[in-house]
Protein backbone atom coordinates (compact mmCIF):
# COMPACT_ATOMS: atom_id res chain seq x y z
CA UNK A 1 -202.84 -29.27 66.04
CA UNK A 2 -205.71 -27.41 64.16
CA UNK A 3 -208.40 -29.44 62.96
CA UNK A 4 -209.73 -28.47 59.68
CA UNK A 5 -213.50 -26.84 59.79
CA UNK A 6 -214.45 -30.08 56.97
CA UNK A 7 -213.60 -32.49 59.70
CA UNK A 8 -215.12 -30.62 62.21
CA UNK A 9 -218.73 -30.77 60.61
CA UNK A 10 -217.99 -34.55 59.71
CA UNK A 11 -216.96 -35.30 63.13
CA UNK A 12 -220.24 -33.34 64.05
CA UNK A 13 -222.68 -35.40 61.42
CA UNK A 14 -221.27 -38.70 62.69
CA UNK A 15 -221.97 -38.28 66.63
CA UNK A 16 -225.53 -37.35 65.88
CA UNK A 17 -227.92 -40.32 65.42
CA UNK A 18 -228.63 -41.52 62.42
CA UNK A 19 -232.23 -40.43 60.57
CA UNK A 20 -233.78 -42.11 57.70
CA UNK A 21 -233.04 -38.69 55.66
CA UNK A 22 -229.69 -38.37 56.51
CA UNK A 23 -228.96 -41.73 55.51
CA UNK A 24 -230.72 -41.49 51.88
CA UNK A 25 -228.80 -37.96 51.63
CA UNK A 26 -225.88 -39.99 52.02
CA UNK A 27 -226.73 -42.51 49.13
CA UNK A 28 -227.83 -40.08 46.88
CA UNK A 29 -224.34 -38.36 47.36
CA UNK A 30 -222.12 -41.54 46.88
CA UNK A 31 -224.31 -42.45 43.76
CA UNK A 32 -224.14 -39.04 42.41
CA UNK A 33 -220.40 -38.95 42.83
CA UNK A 34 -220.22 -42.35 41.32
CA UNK A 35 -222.33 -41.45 37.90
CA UNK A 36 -219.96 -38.31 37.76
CA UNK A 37 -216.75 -39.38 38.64
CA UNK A 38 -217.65 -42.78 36.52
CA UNK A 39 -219.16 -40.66 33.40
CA UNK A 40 -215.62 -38.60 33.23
CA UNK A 41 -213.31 -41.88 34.04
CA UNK A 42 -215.31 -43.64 31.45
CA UNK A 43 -214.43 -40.80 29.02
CA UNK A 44 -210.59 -41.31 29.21
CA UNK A 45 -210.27 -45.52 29.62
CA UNK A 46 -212.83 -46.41 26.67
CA UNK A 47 -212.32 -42.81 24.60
CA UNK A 48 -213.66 -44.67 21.48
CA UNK A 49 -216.63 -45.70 22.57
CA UNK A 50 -217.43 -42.57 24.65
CA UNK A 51 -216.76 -40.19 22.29
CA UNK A 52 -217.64 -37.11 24.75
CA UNK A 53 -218.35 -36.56 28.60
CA UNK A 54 -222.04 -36.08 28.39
CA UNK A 55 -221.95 -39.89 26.63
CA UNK A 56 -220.13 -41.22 29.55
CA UNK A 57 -222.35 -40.02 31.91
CA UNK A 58 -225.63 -41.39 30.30
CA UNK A 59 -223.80 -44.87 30.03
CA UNK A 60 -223.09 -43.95 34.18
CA UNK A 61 -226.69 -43.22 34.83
CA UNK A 62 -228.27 -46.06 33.09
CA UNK A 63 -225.82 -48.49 34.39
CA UNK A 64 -225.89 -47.26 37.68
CA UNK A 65 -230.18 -47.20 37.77
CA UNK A 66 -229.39 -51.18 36.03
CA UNK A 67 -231.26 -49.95 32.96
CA UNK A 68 -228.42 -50.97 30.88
CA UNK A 69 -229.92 -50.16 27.20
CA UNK A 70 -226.76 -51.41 25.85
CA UNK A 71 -226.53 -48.27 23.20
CA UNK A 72 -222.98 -47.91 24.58
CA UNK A 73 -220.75 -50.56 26.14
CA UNK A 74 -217.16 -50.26 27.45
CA UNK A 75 -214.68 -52.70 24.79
CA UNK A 76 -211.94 -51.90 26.68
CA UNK A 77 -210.67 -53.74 30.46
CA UNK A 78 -210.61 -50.98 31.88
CA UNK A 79 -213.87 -49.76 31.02
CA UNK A 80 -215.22 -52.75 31.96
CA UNK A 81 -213.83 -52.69 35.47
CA UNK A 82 -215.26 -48.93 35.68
CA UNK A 83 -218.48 -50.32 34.55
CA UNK A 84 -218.46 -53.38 37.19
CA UNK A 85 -217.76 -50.89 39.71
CA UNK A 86 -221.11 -48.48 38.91
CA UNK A 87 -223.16 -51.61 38.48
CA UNK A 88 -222.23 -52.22 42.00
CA UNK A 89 -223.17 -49.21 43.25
CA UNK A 90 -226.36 -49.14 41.48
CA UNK A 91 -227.67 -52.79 43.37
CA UNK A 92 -225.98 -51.37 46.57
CA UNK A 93 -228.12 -47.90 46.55
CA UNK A 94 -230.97 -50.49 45.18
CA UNK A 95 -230.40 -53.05 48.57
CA UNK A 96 -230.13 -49.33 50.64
CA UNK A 97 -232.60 -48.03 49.64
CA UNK A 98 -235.07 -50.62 50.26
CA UNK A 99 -233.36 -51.42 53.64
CA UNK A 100 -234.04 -47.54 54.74
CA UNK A 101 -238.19 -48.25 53.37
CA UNK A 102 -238.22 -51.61 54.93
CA UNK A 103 -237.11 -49.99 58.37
CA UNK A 104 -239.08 -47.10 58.36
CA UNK A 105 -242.48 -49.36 57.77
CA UNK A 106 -241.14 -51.72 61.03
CA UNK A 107 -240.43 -48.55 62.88
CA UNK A 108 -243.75 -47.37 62.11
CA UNK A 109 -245.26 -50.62 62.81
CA UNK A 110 -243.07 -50.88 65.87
CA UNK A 111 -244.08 -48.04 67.57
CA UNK A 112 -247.81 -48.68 66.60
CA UNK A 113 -247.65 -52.26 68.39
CA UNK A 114 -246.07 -50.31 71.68
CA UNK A 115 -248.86 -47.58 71.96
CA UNK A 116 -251.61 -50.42 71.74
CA UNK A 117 -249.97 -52.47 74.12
CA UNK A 118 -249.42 -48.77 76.43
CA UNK A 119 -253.04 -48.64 75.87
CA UNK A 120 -254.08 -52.05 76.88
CA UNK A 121 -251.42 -51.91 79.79
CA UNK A 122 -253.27 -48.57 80.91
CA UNK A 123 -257.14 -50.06 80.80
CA UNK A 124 -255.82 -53.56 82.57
CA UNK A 125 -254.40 -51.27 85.32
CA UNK A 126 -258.00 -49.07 85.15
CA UNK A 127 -260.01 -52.42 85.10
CA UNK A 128 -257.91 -53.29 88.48
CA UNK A 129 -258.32 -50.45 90.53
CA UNK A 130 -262.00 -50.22 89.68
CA UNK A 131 -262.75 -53.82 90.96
CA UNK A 132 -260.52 -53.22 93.92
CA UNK A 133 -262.28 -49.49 94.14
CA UNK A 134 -265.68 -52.09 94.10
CA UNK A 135 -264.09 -54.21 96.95
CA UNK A 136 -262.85 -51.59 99.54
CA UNK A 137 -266.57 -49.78 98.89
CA UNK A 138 -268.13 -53.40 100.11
CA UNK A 139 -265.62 -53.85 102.82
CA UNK A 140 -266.61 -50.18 104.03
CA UNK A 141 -270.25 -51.38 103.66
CA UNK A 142 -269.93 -54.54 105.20
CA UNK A 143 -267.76 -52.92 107.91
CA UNK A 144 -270.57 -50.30 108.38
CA UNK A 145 -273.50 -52.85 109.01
CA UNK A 146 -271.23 -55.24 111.41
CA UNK A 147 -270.73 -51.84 113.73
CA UNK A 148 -267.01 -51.96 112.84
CA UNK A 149 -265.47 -48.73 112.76
């Protein structure tokens, strides 16, 4: 069986780890798709209100960004599911978003905490062998005066 070359780069995408640009890549695609595919759906279920594509996809975008200026409005169900489903995706790419800022500050922060503490581990250890440096240098000298070899 012959995999297609799309799945193949998919496949490829998912078993690397995930990076913070990756991951907004990713959100920016799904909302983009969403204000597009949303602006052109909106179009055809609400054609009355949206009298053009280019109308649908400003009501997409400023739903989707929760502007919501109101200047158009779906009056149909359907419409009204369509818009439910962008104003989703506009509070979930809102919660992402500041989930992927959030983490980068405590990875940041994270990694700043561990290098202090490597550096504190590293002058504790110092401070050590320089007092027991101290000690075997007054054995020696001790040893020395007491004629012990």
């Amino acid at each position: 069986m012959r995999v297609r070359p799309l799945a193949k780069r998919f496949a490829k995408f998912m078993d690397r780890p995930p990076t913070i640009r990756g991951a907004a890549s990713v959100i920016v695609l799904a909302t983009t798709i969403v204000v597009i595919g949303a602006g052109v759906l909106i179009r055809f279920v609400d054609h009355q209100e949206y009298s053009n594509v280019w109308v649908g996809m400003w009501w997409a975008v400023q739903t989707v960004t929760t502007v919501g200026y109101g200047d158009v409005t779906p009056q149909r169900i359907s419409g009204r599911i369509v818009g439910a489903a962008v104003m989703l995706e506009g509070v979930a790419f809102i919660a992402i978003l500041t989930a992927v800022i959030t983490s980068t500050f405590v990875t940041r922060a994270a990694h700043d905490i561990d290098v202090t503490h490597a550096q504190e581990e590293l002058s504790d250890r110092e401070m050590f062998e320089r007092r027991f440096d101290e000690l075997e240098r007054k054995l020696d000298l001790l040893a020395a005066r007491h004629g012990s070899p």
